[in-house]
N, C-alpha and C. Protein backbone atom coordinates (compact mmCIF):
# COMPACT_ATOMS: atom_id res chain seq x y z
N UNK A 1 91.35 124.41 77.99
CA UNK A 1 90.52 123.59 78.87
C UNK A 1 91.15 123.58 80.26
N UNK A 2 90.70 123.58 81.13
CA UNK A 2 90.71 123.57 82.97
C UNK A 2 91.07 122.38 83.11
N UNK A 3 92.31 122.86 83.84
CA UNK A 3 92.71 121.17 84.58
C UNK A 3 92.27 120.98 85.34
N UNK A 4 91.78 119.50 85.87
CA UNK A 4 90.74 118.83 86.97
C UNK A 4 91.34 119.56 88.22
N UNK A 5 90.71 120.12 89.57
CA UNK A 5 91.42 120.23 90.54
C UNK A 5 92.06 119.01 91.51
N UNK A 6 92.08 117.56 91.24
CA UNK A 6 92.70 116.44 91.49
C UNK A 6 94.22 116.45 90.63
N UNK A 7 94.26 117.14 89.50
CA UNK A 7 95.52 117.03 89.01
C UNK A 7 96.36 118.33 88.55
N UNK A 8 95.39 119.05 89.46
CA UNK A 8 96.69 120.54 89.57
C UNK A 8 96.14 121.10 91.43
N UNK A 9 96.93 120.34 92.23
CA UNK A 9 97.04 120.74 93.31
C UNK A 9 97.05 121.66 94.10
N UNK A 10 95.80 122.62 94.71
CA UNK A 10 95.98 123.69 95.44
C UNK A 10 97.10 124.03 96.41
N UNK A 11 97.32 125.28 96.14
CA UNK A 11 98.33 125.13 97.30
C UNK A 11 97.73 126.21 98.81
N UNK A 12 97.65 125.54 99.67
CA UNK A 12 97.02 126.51 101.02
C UNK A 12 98.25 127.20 101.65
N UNK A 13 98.05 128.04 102.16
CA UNK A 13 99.05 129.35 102.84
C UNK A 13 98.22 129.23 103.70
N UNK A 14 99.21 128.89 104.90
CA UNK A 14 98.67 129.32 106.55
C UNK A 14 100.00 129.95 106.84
N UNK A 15 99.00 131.54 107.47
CA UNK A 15 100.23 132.48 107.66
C UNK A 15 99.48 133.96 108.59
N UNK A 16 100.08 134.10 109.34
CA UNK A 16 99.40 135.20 110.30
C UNK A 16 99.61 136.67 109.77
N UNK A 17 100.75 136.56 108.97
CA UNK A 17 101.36 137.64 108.27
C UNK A 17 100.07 137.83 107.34
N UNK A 18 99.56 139.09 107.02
CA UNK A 18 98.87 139.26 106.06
C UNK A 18 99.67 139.89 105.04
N UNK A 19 100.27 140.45 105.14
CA UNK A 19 101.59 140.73 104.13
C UNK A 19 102.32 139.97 103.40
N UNK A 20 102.88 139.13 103.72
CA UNK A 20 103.66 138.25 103.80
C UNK A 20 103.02 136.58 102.67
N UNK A 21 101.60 136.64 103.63
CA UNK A 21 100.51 136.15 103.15
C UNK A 21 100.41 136.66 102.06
N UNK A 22 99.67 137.14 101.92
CA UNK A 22 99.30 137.61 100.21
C UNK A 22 101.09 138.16 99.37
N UNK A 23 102.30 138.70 99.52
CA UNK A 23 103.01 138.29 98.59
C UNK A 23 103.04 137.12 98.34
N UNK A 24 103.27 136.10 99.08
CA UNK A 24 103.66 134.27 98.91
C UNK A 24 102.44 133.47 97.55
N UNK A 25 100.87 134.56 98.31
CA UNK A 25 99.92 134.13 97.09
C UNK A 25 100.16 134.50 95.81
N UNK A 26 100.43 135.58 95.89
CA UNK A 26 101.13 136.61 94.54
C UNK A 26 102.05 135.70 93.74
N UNK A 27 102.88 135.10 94.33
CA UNK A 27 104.29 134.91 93.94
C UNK A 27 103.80 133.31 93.45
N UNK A 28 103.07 132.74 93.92
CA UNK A 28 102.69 131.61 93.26
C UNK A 28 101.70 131.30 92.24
N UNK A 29 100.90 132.39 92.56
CA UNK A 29 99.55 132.58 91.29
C UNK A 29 100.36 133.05 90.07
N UNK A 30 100.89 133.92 89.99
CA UNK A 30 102.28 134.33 89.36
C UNK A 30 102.97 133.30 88.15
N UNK A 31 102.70 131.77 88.83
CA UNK A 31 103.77 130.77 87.96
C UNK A 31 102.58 129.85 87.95
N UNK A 32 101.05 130.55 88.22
CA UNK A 32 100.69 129.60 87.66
C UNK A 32 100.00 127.88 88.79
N UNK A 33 100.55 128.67 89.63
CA UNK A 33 100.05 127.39 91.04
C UNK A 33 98.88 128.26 91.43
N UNK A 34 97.68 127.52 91.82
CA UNK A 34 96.45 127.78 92.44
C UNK A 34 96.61 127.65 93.57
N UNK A 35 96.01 128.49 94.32
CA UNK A 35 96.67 128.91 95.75
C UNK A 35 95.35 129.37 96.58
N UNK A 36 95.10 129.22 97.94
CA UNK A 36 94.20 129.96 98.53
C UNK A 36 94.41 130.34 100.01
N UNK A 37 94.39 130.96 100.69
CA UNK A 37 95.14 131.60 101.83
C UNK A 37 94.42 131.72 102.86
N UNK A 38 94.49 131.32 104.33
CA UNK A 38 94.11 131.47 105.52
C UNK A 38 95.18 132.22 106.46
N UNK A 39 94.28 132.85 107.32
CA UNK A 39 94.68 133.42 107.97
C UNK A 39 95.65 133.13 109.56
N UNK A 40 95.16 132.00 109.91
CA UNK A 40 95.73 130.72 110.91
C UNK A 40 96.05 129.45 110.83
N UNK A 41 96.48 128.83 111.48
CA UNK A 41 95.93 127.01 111.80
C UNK A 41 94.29 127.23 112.23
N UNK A 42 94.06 127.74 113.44
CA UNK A 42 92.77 127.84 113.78
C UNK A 42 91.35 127.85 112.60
N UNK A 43 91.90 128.76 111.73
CA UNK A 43 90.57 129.12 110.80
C UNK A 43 90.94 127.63 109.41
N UNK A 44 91.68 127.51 109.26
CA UNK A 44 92.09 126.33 108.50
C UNK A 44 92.01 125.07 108.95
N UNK A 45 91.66 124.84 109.98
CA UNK A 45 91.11 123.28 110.64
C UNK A 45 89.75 123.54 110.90
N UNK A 46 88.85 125.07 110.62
CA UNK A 46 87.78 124.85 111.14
C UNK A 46 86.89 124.45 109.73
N UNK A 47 88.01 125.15 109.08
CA UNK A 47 87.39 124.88 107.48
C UNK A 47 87.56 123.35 106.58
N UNK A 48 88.89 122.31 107.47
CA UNK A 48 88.57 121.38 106.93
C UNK A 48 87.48 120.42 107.48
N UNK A 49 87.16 120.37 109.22
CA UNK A 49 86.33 119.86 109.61
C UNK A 49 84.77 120.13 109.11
N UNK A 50 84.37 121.60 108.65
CA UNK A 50 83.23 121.66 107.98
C UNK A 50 83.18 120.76 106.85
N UNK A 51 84.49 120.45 106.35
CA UNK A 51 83.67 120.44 105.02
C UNK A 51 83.41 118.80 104.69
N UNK A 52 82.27 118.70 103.64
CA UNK A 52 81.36 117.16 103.59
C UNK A 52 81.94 116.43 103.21
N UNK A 53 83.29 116.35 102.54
CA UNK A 53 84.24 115.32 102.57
C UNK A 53 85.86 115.95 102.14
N UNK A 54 86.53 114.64 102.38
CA UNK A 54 87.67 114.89 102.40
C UNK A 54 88.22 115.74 101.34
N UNK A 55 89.56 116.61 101.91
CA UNK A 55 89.77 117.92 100.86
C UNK A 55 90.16 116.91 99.44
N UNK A 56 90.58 117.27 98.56
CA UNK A 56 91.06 116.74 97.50
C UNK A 56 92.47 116.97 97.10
N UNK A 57 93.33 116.75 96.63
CA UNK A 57 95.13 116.58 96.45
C UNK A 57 95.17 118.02 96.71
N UNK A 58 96.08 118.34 97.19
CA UNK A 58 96.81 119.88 97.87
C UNK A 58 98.27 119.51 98.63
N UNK A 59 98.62 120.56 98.81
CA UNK A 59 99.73 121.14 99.51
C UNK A 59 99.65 121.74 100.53
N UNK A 60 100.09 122.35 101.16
CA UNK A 60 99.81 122.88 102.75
C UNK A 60 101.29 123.63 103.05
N UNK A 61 101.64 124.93 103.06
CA UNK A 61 102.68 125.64 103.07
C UNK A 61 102.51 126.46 104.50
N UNK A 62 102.76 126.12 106.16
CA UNK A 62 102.43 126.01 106.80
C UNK A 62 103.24 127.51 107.56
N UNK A 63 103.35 128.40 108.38
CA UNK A 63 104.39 128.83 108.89
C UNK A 63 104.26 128.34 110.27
N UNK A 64 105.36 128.30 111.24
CA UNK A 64 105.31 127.37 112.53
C UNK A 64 105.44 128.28 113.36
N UNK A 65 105.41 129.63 113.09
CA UNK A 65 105.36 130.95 114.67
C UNK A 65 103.88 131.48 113.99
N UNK A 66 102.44 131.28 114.83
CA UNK A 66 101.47 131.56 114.36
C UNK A 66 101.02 131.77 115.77
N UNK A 67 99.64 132.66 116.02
CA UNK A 67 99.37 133.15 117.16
C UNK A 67 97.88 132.92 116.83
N UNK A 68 96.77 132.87 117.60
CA UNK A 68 96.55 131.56 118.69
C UNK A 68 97.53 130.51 118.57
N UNK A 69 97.01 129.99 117.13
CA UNK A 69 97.72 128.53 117.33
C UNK A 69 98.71 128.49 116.21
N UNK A 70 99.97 127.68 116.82
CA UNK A 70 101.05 127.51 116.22
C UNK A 70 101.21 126.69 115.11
N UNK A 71 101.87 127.03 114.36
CA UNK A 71 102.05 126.01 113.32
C UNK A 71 101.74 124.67 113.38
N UNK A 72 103.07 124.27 114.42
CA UNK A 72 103.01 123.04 115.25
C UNK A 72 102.21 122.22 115.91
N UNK A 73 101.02 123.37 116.48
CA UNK A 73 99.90 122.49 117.11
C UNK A 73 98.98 122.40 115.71
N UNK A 74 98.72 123.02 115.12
CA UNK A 74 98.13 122.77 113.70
C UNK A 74 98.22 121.56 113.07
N UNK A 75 99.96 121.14 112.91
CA UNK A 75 100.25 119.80 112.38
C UNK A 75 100.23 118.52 112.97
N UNK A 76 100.38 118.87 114.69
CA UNK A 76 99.59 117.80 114.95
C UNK A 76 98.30 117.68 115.22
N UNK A 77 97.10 118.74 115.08
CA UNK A 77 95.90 118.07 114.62
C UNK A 77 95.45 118.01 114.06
N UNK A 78 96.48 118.19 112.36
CA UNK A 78 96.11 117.36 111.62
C UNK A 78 96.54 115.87 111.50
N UNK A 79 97.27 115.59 111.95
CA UNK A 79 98.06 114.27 111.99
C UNK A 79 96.76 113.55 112.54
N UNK A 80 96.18 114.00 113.71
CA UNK A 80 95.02 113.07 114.25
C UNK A 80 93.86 112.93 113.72
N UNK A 81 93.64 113.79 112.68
CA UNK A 81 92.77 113.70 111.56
C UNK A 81 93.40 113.04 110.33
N UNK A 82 94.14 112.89 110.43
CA UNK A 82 94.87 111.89 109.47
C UNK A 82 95.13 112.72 107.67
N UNK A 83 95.38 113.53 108.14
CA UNK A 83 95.45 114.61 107.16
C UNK A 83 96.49 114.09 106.09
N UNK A 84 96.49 113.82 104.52
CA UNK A 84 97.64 113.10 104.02
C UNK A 84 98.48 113.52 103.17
N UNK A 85 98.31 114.55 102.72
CA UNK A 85 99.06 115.68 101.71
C UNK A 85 99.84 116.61 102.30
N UNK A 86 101.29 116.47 101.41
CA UNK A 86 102.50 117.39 102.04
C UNK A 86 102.63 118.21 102.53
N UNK A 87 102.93 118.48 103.84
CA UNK A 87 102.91 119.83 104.65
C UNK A 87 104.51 120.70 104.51
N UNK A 88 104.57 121.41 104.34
CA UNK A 88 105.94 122.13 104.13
C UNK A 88 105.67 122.90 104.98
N UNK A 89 106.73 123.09 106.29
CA UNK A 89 106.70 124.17 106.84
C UNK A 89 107.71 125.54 106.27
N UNK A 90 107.41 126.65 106.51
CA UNK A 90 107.91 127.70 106.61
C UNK A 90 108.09 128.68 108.05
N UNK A 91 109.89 128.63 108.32
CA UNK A 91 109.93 128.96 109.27
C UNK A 91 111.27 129.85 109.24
N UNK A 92 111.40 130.39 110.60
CA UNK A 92 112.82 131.88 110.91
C UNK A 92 113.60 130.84 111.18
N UNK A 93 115.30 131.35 111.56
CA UNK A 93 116.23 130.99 111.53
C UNK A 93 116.39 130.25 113.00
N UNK A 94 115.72 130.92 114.12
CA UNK A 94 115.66 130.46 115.31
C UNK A 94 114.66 129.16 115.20
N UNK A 95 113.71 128.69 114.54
CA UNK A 95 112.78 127.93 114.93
C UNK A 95 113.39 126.20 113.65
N UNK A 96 114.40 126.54 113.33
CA UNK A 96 115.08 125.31 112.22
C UNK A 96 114.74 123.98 113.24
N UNK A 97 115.16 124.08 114.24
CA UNK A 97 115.38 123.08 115.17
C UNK A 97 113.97 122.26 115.03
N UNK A 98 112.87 123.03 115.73
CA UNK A 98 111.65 122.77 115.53
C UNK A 98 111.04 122.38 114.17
N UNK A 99 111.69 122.58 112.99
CA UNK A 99 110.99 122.28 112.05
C UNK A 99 111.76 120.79 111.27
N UNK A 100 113.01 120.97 112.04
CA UNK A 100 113.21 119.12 111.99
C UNK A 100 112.73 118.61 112.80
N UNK A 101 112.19 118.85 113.82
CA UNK A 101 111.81 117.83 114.77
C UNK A 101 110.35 117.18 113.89
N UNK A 102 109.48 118.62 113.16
CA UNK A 102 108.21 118.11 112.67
C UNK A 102 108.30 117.54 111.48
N UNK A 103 109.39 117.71 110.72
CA UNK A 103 110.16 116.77 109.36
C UNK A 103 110.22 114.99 109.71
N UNK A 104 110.97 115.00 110.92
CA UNK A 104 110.86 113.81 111.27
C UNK A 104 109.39 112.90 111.97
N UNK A 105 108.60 113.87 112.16
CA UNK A 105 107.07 113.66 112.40
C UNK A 105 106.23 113.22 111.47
N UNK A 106 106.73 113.32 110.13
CA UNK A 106 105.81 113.46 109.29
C UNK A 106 105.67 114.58 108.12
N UNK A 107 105.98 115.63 108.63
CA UNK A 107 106.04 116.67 108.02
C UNK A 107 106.96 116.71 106.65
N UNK A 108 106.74 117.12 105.56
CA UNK A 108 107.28 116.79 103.79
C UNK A 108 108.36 117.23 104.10
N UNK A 109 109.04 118.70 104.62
CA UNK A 109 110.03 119.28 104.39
C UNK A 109 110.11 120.62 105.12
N UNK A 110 110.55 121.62 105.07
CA UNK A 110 110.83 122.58 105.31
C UNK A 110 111.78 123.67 104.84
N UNK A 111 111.40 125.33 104.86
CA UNK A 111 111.68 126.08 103.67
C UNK A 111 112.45 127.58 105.28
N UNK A 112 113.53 127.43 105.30
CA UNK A 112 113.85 128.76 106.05
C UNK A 112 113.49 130.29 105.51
N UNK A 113 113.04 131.27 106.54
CA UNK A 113 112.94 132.66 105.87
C UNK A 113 114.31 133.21 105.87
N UNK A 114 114.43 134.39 105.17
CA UNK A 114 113.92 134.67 103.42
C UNK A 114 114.54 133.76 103.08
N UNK A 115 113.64 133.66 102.30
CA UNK A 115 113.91 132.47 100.64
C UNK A 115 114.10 132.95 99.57
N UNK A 116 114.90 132.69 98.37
CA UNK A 116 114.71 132.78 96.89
C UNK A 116 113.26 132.18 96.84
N UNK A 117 112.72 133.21 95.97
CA UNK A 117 111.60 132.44 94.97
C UNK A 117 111.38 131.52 94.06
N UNK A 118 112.33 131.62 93.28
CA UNK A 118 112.97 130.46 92.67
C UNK A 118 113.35 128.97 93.06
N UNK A 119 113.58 129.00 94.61
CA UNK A 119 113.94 127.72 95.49
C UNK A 119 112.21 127.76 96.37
N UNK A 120 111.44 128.55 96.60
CA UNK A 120 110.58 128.28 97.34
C UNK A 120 109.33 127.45 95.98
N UNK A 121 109.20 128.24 94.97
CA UNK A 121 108.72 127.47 93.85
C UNK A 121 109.39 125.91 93.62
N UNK A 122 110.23 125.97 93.14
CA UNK A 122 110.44 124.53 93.02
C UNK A 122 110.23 123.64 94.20
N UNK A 123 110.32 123.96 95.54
CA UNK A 123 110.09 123.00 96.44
C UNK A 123 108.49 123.12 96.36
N UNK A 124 108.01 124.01 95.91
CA UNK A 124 106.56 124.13 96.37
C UNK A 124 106.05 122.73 94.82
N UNK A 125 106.70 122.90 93.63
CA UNK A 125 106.54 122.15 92.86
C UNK A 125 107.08 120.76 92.73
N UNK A 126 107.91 119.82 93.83
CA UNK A 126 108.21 119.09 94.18
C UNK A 126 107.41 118.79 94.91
N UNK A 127 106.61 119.34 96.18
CA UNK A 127 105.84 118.77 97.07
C UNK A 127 104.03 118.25 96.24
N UNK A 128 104.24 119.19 94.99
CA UNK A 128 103.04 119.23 93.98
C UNK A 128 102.99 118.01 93.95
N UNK A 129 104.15 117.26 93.20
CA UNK A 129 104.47 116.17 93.06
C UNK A 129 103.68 114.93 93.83
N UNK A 130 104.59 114.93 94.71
CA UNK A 130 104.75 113.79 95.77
C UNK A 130 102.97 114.00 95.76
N UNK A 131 102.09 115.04 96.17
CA UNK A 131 100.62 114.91 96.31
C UNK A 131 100.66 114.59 95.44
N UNK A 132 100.96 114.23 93.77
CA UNK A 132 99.93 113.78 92.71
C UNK A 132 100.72 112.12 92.79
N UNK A 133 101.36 111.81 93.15
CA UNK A 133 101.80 110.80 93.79
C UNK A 133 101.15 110.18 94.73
N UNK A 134 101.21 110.39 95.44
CA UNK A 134 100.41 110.05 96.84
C UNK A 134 99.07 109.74 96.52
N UNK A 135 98.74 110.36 95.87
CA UNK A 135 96.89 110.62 95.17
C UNK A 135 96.64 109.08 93.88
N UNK A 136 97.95 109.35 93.60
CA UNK A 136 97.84 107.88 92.16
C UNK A 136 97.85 106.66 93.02
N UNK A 137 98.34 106.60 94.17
CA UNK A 137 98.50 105.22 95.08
C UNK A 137 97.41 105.02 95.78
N UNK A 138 97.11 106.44 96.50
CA UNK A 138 95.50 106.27 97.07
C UNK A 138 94.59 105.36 96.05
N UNK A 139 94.69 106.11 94.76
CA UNK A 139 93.69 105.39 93.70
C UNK A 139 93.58 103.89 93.81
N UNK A 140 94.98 103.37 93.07
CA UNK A 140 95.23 102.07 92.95
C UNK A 140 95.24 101.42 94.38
N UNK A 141 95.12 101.80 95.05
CA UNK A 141 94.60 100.78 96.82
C UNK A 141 93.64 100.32 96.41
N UNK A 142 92.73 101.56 96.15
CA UNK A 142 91.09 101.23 96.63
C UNK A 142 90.99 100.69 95.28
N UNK A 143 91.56 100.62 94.04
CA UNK A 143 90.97 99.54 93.09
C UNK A 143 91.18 98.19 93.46
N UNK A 144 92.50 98.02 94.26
CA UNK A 144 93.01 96.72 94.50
C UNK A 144 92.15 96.20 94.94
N UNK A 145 91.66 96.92 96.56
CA UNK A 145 91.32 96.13 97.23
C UNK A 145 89.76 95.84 97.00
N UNK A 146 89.67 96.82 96.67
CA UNK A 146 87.84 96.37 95.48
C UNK A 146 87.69 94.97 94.54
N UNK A 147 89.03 94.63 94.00
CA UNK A 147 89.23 93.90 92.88
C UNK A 147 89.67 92.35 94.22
N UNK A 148 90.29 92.50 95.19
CA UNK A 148 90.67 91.74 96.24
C UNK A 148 89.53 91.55 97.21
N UNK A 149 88.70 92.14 97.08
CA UNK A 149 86.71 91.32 97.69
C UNK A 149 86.54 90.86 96.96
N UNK A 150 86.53 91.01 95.21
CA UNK A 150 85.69 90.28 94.60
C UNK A 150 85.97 89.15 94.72
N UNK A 151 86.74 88.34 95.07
CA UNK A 151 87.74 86.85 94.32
C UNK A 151 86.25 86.27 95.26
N UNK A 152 86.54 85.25 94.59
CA UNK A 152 85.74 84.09 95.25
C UNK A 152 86.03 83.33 96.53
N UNK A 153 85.74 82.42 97.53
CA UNK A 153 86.16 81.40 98.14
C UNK A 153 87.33 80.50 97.64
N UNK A 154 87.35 80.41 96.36
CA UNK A 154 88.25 79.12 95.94
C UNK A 154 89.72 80.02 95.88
N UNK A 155 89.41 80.96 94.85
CA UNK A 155 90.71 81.88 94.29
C UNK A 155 91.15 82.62 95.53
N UNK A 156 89.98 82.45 96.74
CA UNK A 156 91.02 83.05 98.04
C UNK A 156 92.02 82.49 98.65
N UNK A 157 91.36 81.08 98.76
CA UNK A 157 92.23 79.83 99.47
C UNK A 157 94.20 79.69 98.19
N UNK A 158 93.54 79.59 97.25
CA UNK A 158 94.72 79.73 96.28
C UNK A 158 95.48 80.76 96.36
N UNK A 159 94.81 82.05 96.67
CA UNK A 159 95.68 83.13 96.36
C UNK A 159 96.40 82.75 97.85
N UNK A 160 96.24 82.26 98.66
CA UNK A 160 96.99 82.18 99.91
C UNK A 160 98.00 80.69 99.58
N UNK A 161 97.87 80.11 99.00
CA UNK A 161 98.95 79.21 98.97
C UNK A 161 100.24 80.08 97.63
N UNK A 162 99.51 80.73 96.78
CA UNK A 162 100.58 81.59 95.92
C UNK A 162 101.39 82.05 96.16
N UNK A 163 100.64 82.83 98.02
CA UNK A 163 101.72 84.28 98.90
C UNK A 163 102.53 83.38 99.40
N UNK A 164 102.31 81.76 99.65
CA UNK A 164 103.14 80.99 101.09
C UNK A 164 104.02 80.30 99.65
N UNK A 165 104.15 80.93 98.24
CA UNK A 165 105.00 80.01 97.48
C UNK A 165 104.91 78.87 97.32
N UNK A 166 103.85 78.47 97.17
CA UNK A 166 103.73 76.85 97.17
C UNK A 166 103.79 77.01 95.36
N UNK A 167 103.61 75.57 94.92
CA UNK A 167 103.65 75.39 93.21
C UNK A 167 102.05 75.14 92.89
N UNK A 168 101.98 75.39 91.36
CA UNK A 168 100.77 74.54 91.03
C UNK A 168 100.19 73.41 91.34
N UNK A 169 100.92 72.49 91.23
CA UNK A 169 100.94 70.87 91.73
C UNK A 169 101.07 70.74 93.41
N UNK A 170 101.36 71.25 94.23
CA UNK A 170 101.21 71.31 95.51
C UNK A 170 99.95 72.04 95.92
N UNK A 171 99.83 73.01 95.27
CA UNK A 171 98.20 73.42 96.23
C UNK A 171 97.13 72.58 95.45
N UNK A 172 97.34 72.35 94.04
CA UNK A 172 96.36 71.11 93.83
C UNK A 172 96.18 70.13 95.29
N UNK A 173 97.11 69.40 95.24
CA UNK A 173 97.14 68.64 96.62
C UNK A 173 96.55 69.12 98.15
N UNK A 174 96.54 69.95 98.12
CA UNK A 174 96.29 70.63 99.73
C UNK A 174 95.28 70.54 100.02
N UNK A 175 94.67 71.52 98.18
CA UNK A 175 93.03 71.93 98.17
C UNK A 175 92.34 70.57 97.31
N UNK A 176 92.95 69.83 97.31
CA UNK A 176 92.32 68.30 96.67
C UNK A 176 91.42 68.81 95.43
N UNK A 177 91.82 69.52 94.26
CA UNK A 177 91.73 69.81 93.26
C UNK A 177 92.72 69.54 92.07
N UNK A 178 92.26 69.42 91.04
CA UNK A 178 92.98 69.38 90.09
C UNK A 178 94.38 70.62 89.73
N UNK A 179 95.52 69.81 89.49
CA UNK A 179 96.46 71.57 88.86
C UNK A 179 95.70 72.17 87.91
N UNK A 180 95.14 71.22 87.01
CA UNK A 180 94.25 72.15 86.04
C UNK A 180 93.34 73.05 86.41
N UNK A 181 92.61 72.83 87.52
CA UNK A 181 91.79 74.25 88.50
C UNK A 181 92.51 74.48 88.76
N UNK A 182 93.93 74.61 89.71
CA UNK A 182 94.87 75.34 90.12
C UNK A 182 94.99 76.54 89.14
N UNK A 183 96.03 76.24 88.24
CA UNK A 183 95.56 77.29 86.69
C UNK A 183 94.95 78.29 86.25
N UNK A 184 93.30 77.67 86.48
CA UNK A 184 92.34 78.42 86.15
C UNK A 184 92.02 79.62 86.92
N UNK A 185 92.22 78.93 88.34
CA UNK A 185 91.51 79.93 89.11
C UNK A 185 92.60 80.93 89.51
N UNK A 186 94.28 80.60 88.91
CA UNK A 186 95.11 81.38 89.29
C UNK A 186 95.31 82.57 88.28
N UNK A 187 95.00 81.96 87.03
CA UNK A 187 94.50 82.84 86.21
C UNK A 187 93.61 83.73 86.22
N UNK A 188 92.45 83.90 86.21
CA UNK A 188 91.01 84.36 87.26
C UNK A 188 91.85 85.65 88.08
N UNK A 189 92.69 85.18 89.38
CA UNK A 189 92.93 85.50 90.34
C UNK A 189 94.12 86.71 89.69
N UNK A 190 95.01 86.46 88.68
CA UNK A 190 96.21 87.54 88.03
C UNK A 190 94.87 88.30 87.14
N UNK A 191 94.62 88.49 86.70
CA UNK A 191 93.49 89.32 85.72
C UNK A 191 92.87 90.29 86.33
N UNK A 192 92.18 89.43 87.85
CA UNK A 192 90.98 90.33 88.52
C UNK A 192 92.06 91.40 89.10
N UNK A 193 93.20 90.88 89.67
CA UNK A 193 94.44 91.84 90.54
C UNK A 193 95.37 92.08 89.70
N UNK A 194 95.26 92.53 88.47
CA UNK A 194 95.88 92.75 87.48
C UNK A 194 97.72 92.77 87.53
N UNK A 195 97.63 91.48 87.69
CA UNK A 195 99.53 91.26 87.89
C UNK A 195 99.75 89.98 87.11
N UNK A 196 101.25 89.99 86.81
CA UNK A 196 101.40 89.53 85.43
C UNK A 196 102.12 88.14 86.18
N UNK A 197 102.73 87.96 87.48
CA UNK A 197 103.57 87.23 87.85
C UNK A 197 103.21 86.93 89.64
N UNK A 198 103.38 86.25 89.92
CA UNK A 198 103.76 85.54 91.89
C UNK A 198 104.38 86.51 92.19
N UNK A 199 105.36 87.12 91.68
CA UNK A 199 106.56 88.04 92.11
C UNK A 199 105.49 89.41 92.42
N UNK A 200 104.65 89.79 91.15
CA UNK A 200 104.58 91.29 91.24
C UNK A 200 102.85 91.03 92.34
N UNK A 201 102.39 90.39 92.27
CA UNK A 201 101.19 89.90 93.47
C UNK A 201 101.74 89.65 94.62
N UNK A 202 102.81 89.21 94.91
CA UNK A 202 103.65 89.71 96.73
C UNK A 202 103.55 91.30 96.80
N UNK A 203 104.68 91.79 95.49
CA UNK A 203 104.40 92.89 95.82
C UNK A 203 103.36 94.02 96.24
N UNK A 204 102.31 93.97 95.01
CA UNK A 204 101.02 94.41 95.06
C UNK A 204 100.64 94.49 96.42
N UNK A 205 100.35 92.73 96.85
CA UNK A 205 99.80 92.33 98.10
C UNK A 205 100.27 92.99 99.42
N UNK A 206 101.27 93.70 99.13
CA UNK A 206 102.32 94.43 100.60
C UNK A 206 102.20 95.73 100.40
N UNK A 207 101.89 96.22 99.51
CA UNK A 207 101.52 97.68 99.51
C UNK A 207 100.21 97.71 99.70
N UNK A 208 99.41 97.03 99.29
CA UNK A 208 97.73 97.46 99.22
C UNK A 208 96.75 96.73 99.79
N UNK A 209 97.02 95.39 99.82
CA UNK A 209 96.34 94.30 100.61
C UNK A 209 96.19 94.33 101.63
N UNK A 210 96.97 94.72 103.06
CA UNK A 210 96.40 94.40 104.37
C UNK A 210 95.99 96.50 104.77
C-alpha cells in the first residue's frame, strides 16, 4: 500500500547543474526518498505560486550558486511567502560563509560539496523529519484553535482566570457564580482543549493559542 504523500515527504532539488541534478535524484530515489527536480529558484517559485494551494510536507535541497537566480534570492522569496518546510542548502567550499548567514535566517541546515552519500542521505532524512514534525504541530494548532472558538462566553471568562492562576473558589467570586459552576465549566473547558491539568493548558495555550 502507498504511503500518503503528507507522510513520506517529497524531496525538491533546485539545481542548475543538470548533471549533478539528476545524480542527487538518482541517489535518493535509490533509498527510496521521492524526489522531483527543477531546474532553478526561478522555475520553482513559479511553480509554487501556480499552484491552488499550499504545497504539502516536503523538503527543499536548495544549491546557493544558481544563475538567473541564486539560491539565496530564492530563500528569501520564499521566506516572504512564508514558505515552512526545511530548506537545506547545498553549497562549494567558498560560499560556507553565505550558507551560515542563511542557517541563521531560517534556513534548516546546510550540506558542503562533495559530500558522502551516506551523510547527504541522512541529513536529507533528518530534515524528513523535522517536516513530519513541523506538519504534526501545524495539525494540532488548527485543532486547538478550532476547539478554542468553540468554548462559550462563560468557559472563556474562566479559562482566563485559570491562565491568571486564580483557584476555583476565587473565580467563583469574581464571576459571582457558584465553585460548583466553576468545576463544571472548567471541566467542559479541559475536554473541549483536551488537557488533563492548569499546567499542561498554559502550555498548550503558548504554543497554539495566540
Amino acid at each position: 500500500m502507498a504511503t500518503p504523500d503528507n507522510l513520506n515527504p517529497t524531496v525538491h532539488i533546485v539545481d542548475d547543474d543538470e548533471d549533478f541534478r539528476d545524480g542527487l535524484a538518482w541517489l535518493l530515489d535509490s533509498r527510496g526518498l521521492p524526489t522531483r527536480s527543477w531546474s532553478g529558484g526561478d522555475a520553482f517559485l513559479q511553480a509554487l505560486r501556480a499552484a491552488s494551494k499550499p504545497w504539502s510536507c516536503c523538503v527543499l535541497l536548495l544549491d546557493i550558486r544558481m544563475e538567473p537566480l541564486s539560491g539565496l534570492a530564492t530563500f528569501g522569496q520564499l521566506k516572504t511567502m512564508g514558505w515552512p518546510w526545511p530548506v537545506l542548502f547545498l553549497t562549494g567550499h567558498g560560499d560556507v560563509g553565505m550558507a551560515v548567514a542563511a542557517v541563521k535566517q531560517g534556513a534548516w541546515d546546510f550540506l558542503e560539496k562533495p559530500f558522502q552519500n551516506n551523510l547527504l542521505v541522512d541529513r536529507v532524512e533528518q530534515a524528513r523529519r523535522a517536516a513530519l514534525e513541523l506538519q504534526a504541530g501545524s495539525r494540532e494548532r488548527i485543532e486547538f484553535r478550532k476547539a478554542l472558538a468553540g468554548l462559550s462566553g462563560r468557559e472563556r471568562e474562566v479559562l482566563s482566570e485559570l491562565l491568571a492562576g486564580h483557584y476555583n473558589k476565587n473565580i467563583a467570586d469574581r464571576l459571582g457564580i457558584t465553585q460548583r459552576t466553576v468545576e463544571f465549566h472548567r471541566a467542559n473547558i479541559f475536554d473541549k482543549l483536551q488537557v488533563q491539568s492548569a499546567v499542561e493548558l498554559a502550555h498548550r495555550m503558548g504554543l497554539y493559542g495566540s
